[in-house]
N, C-alpha and C. Protein backbone atom coordinates (compact mmCIF):
# COMPACT_ATOMS: atom_id res chain seq x y z
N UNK A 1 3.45 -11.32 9.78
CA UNK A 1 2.44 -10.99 8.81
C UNK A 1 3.13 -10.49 7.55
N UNK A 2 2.47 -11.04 6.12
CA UNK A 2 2.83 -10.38 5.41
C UNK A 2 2.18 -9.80 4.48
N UNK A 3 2.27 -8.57 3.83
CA UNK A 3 1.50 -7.83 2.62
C UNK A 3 1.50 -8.85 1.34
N UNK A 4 0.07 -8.64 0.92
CA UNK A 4 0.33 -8.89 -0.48
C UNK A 4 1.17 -7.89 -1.63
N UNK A 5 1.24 -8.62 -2.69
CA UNK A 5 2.20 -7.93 -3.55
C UNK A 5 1.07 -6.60 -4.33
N UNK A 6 0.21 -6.83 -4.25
CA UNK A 6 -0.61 -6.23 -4.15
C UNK A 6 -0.96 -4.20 -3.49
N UNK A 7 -0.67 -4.63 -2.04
CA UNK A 7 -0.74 -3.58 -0.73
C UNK A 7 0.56 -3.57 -1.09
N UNK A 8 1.51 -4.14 -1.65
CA UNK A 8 3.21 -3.19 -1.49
C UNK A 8 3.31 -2.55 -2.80
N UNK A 9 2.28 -2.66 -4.18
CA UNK A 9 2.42 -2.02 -5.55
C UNK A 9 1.47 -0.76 -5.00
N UNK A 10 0.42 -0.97 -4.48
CA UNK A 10 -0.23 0.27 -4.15
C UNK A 10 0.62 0.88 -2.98
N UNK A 11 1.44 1.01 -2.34
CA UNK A 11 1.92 1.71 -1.29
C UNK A 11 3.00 2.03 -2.12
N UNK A 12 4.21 1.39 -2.74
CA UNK A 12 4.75 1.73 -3.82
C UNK A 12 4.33 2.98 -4.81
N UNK A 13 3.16 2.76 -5.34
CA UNK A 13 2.49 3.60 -6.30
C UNK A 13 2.37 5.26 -5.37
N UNK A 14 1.95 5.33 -4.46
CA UNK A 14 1.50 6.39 -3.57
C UNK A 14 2.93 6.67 -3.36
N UNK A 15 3.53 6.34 -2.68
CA UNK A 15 4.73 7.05 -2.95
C UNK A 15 5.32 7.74 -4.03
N UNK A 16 5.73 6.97 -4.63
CA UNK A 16 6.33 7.63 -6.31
C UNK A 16 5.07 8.71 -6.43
N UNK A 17 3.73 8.49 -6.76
CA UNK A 17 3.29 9.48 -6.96
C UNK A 17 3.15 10.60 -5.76
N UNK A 18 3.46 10.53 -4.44
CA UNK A 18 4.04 11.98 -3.47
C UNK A 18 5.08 12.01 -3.91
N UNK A 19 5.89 11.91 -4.28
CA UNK A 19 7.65 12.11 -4.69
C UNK A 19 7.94 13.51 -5.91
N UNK A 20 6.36 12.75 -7.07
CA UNK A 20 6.33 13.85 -7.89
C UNK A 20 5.37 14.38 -8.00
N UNK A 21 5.06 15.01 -7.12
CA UNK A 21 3.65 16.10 -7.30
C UNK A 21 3.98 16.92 -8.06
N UNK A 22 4.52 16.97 -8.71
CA UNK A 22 4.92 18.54 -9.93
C UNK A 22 4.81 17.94 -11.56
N UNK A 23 4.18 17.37 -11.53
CA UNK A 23 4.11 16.18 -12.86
C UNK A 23 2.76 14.92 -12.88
N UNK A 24 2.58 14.94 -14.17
CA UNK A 24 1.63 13.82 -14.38
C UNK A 24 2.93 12.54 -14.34
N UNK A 25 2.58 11.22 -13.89
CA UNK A 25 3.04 10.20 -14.26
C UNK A 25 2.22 8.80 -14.41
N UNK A 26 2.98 8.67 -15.47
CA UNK A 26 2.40 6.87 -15.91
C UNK A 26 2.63 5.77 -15.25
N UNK A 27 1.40 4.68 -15.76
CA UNK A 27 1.60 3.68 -14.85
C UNK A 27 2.98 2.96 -15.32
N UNK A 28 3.51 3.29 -16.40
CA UNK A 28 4.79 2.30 -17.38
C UNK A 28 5.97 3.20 -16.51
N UNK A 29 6.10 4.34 -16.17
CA UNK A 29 6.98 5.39 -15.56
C UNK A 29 6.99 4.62 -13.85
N UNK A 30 5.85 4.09 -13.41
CA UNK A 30 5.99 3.11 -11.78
C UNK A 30 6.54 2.21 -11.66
N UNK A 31 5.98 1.46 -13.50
CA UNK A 31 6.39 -0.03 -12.99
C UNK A 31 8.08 0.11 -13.78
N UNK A 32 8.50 0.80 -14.69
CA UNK A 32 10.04 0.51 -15.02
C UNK A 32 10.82 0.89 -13.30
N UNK A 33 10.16 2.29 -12.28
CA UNK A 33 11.22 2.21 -11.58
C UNK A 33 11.34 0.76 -10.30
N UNK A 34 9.83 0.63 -10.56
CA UNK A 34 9.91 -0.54 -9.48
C UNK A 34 10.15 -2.12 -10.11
N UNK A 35 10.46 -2.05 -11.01
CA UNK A 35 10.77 -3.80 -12.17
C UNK A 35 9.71 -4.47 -11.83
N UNK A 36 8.11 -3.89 -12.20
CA UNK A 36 7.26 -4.58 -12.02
C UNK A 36 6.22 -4.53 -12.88
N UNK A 37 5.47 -5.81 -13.12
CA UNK A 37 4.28 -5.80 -13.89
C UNK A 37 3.54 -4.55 -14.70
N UNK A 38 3.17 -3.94 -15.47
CA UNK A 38 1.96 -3.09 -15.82
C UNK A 38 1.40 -3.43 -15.74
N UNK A 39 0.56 -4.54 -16.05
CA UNK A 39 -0.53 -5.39 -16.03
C UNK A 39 -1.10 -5.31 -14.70
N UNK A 40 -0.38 -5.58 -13.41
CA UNK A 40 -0.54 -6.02 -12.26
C UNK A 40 -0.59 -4.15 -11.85
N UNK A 41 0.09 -3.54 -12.24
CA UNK A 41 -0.05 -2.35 -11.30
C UNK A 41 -1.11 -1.38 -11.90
N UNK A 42 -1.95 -2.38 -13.39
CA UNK A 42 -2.59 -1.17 -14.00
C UNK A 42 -3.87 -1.41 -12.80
N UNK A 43 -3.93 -2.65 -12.77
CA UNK A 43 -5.18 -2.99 -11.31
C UNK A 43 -5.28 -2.62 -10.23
N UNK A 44 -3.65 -2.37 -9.58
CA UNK A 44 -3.41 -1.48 -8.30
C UNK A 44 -3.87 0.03 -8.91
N UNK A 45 -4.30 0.92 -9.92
CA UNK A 45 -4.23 2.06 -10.12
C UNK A 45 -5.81 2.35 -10.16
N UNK A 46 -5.84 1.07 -10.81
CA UNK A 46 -7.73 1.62 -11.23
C UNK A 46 -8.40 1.48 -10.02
N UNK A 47 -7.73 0.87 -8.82
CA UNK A 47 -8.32 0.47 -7.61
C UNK A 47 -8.17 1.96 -6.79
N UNK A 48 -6.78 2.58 -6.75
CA UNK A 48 -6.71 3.68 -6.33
C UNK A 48 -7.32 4.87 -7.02
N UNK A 49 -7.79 4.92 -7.95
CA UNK A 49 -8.66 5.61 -8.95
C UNK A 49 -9.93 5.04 -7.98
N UNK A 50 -10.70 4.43 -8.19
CA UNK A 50 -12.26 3.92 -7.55
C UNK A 50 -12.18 4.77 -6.11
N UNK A 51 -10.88 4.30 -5.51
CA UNK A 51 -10.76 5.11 -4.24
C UNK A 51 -10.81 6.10 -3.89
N UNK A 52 -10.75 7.18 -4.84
CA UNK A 52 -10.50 8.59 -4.66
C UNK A 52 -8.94 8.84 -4.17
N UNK A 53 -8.06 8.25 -4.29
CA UNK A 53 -6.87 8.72 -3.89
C UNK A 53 -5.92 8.98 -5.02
N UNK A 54 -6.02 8.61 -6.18
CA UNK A 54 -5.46 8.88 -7.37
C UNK A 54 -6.02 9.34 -8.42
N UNK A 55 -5.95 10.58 -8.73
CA UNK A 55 -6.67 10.76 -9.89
C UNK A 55 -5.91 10.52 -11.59
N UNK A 56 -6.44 10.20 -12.23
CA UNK A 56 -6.25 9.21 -13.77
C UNK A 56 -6.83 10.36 -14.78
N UNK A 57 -5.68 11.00 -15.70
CA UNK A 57 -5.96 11.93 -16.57
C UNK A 57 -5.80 11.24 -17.79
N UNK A 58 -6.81 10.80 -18.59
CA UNK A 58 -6.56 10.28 -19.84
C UNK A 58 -6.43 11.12 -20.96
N UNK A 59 -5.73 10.48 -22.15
CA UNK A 59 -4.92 11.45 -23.36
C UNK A 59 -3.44 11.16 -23.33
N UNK A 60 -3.12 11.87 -25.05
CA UNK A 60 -1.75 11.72 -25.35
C UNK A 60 -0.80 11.83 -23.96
N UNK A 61 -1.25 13.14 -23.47
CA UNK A 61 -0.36 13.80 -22.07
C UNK A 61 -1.23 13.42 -21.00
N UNK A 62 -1.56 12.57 -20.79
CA UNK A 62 -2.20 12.05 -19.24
C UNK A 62 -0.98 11.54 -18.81
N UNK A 63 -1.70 10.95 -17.51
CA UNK A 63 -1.11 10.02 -16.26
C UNK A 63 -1.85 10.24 -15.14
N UNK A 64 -1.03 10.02 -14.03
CA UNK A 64 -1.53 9.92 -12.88
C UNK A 64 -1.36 11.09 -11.57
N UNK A 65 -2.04 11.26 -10.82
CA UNK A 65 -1.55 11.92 -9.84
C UNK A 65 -2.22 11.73 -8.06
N UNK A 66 -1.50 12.35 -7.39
CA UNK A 66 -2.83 12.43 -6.36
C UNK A 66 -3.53 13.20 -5.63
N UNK A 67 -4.40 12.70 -5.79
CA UNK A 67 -6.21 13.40 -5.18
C UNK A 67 -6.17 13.90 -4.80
N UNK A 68 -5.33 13.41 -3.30
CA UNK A 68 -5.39 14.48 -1.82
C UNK A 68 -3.85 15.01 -1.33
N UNK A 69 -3.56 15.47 -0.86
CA UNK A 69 -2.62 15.42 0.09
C UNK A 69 -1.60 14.80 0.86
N UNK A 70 -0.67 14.33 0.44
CA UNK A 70 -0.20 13.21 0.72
C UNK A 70 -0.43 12.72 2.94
N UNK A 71 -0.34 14.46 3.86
CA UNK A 71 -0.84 13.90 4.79
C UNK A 71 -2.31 14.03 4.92
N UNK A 72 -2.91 13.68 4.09
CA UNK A 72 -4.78 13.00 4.19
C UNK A 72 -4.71 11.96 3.91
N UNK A 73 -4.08 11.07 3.82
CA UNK A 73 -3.61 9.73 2.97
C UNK A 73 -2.80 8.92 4.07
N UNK A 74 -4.28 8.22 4.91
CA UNK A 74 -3.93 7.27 5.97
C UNK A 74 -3.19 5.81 5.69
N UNK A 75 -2.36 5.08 6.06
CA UNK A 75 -1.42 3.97 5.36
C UNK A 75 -2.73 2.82 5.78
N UNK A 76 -2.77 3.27 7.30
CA UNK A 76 -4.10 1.81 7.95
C UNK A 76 -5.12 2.11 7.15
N UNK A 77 -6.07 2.78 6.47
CA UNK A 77 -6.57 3.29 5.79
C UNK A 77 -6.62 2.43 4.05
N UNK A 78 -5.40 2.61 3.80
CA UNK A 78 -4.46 2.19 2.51
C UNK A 78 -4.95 0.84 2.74
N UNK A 79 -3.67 0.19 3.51
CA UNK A 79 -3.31 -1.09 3.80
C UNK A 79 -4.71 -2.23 3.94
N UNK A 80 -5.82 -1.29 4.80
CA UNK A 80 -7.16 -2.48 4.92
C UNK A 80 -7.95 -2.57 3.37
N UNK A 81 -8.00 -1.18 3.24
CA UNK A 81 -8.38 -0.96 1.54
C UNK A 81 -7.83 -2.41 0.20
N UNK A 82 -7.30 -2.41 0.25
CA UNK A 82 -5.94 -3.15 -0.40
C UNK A 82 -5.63 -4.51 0.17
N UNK A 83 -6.28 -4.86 1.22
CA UNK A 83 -5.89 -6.36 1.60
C UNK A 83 -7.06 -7.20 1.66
N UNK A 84 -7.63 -7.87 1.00
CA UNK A 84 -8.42 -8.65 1.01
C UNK A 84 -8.87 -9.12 2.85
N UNK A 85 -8.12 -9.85 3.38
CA UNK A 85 -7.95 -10.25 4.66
C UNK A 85 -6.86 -10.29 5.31
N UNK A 86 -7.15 -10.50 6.63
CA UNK A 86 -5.43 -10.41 7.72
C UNK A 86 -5.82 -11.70 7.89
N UNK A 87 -6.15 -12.38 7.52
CA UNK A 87 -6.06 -14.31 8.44
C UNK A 87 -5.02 -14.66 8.08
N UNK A 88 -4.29 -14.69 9.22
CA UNK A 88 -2.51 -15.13 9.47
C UNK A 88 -2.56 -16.23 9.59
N UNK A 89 -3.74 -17.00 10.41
CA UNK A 89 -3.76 -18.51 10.19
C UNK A 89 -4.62 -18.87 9.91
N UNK A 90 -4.60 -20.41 10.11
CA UNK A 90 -6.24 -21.33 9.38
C UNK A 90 -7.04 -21.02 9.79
N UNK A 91 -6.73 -20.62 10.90
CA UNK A 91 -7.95 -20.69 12.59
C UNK A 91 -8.73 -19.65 12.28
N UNK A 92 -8.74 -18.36 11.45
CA UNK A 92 -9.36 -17.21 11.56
C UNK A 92 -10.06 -17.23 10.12
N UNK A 93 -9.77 -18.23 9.47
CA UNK A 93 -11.07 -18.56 8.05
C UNK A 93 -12.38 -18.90 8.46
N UNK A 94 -13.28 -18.72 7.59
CA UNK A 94 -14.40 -19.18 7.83
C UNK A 94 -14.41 -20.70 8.01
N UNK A 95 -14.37 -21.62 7.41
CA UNK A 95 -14.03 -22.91 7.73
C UNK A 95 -12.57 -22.87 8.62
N UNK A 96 -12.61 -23.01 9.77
CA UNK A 96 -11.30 -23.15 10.47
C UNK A 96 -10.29 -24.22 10.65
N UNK A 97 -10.53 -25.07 9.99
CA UNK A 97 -9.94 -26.58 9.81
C UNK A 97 -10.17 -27.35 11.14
N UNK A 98 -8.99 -28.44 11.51
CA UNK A 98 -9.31 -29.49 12.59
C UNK A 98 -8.54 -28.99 13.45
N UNK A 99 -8.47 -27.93 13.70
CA UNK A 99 -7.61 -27.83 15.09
C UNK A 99 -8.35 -27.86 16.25
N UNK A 100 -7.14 -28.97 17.02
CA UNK A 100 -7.44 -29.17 18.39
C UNK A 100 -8.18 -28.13 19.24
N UNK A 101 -7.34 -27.62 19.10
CA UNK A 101 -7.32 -26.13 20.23
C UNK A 101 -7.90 -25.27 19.82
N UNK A 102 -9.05 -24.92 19.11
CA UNK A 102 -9.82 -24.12 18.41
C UNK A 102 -10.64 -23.43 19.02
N UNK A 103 -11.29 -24.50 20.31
CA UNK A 103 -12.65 -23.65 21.15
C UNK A 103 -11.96 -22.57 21.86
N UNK A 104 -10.83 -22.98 22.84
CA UNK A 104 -10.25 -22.37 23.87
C UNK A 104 -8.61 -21.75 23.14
N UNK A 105 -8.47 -21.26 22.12
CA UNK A 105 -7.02 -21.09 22.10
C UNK A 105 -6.81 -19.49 22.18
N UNK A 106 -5.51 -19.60 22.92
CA UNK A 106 -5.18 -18.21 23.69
C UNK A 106 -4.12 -18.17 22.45
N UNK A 107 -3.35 -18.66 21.66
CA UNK A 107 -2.86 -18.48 20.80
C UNK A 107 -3.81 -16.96 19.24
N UNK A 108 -4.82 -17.79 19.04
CA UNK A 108 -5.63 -17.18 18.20
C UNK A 108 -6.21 -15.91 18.45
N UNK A 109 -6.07 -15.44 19.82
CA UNK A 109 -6.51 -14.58 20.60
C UNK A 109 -5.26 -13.55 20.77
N UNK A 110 -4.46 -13.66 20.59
CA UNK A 110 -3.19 -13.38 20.42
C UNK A 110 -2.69 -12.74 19.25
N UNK A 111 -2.80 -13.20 18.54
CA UNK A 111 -2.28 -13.33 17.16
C UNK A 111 -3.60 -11.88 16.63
N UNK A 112 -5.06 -12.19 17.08
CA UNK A 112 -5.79 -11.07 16.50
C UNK A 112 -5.20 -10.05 17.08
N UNK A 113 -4.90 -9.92 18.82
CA UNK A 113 -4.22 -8.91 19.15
C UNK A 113 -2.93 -8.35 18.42
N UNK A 114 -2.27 -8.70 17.95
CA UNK A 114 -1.02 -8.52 17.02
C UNK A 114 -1.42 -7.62 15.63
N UNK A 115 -2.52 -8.62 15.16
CA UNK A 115 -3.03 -7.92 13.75
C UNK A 115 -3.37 -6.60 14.58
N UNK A 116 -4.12 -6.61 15.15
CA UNK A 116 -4.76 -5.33 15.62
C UNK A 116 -3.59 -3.98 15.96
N UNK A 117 -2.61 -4.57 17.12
CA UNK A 117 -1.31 -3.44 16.84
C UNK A 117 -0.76 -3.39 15.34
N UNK A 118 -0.81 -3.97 14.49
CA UNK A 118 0.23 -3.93 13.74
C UNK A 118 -1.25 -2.46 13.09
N UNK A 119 -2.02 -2.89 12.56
CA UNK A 119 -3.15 -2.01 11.98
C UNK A 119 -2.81 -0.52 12.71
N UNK A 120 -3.10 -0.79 13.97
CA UNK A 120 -3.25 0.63 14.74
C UNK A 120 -1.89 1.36 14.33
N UNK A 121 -0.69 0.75 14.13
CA UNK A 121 1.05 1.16 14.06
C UNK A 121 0.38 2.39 12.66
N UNK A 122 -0.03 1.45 11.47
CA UNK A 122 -0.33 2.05 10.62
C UNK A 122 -1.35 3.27 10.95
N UNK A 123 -2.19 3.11 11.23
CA UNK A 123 -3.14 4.05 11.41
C UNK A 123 -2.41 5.84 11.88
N UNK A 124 -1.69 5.13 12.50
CA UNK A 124 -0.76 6.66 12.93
C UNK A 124 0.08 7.18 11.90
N UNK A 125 0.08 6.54 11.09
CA UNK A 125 0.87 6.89 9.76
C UNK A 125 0.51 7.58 8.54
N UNK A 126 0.70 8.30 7.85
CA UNK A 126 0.44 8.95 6.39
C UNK A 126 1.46 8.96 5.82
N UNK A 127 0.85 9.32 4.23
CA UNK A 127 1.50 8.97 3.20
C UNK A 127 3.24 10.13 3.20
N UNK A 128 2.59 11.48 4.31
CA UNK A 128 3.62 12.08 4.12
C UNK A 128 4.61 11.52 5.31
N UNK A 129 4.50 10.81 5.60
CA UNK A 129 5.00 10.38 6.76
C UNK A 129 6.26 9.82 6.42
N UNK A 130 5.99 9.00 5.45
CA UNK A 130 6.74 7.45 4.46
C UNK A 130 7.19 7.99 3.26
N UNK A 131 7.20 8.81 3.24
CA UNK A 131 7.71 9.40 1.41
C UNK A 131 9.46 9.33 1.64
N UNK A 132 10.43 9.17 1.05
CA UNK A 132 11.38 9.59 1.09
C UNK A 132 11.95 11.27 1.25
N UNK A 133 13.05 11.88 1.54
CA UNK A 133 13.32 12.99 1.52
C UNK A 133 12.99 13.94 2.76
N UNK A 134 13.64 14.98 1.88
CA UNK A 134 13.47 16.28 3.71
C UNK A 134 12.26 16.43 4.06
N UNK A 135 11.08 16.02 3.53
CA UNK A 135 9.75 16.22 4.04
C UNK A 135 9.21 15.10 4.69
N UNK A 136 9.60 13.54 4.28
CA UNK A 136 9.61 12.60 4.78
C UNK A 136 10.63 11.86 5.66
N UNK A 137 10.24 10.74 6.75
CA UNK A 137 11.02 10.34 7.53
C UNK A 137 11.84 9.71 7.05
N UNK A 138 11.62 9.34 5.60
CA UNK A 138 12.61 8.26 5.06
C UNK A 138 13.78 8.93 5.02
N UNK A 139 14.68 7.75 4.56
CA UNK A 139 15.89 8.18 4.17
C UNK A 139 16.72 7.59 3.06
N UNK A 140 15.94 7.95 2.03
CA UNK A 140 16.32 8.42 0.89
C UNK A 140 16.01 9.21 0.11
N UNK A 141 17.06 10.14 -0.63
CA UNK A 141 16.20 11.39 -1.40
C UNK A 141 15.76 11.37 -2.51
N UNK A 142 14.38 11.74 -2.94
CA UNK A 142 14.21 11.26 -4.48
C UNK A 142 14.81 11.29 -5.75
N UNK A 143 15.80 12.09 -5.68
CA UNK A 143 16.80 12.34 -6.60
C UNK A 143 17.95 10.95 -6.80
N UNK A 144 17.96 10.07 -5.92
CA UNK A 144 18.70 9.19 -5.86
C UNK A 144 17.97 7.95 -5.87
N UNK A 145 16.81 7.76 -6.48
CA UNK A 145 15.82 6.90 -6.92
C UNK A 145 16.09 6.49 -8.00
N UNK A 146 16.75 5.07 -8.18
CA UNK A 146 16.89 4.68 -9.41
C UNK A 146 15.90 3.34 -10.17
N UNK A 147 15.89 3.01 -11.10
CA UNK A 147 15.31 1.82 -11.55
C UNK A 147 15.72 0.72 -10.46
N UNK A 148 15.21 -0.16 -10.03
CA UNK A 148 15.28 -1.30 -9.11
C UNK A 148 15.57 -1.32 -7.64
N UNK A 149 15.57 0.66 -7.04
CA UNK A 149 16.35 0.64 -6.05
C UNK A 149 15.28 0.95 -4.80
N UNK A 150 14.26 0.50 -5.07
CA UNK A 150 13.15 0.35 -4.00
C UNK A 150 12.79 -1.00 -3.96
């Protein structure tokens, strides 16, 4: 399975913004460290704005921050928010195409089981979970966060 670019700018975004809770930051301050779009991440922001998970201070000295807590801030939560759909294959569209094996397939049955662990993996997860540093499991410290190195 894979994320859209989408669910990895907003999971991206939530991070950097747990990293600096001691500061407003911009969406131009996300996308230089991650070498990505503004355009594209101003949509990931206003989406997390609608959500209640980011709050958006406008003005000379605005930016961004977040809402809650970084552990109130479920990833399965995040991730369904943020993904349009999990159809990994044809078979699980509304029009399912010509496949043979469509009535009876233990394959397709399978595969939802998969989506479903992979969801639940997340679900056990928060934002403080995934942050980099001594508070997070990651392992890297934010101080050593450079332009392109996520």
């Amino acid at each position: 399975m894979r994320l859209t670019s989408f669910t990895d700018y907003t999971l991206r975004s939530l991070m950097y913004l747990g990293m600096h809770r001691d500061k407003l930051v911009t969406i131009q301050e996300i996308a230089d460290v991650h070498d990505i779009s503004k355009n594209h991440l101003t949509k990931v922001i206003h989406q997390l704005g609608a959500s209640g998970l980011v709050e958006t201070v406008r003005g000379r000295h605005g930016g961004l921050r977040l809402n809650r807590e970084p552990q109130d801030i479920n990833i399965g939560d995040v991730v369904r928010d943020s993904e349009s759909d999990f159809h990994i294959a044809e078979c699980f569209e509304s029009d399912p195409g010509h496949c043979a094996f469509l009535r009876d397939c233990a394959l397709k049955r399978k595969l939802n089981e998969a989506t479903e662990a992979f969801l639940h993996v997340l679900d056990g997860m928060t934002l403080a979970d995934i942050l980099p540093g001594p508070k997070g499991k990651g392992s890297v410290h934010p101080l050593t966060l450079h332009k392109k190195s996520i």
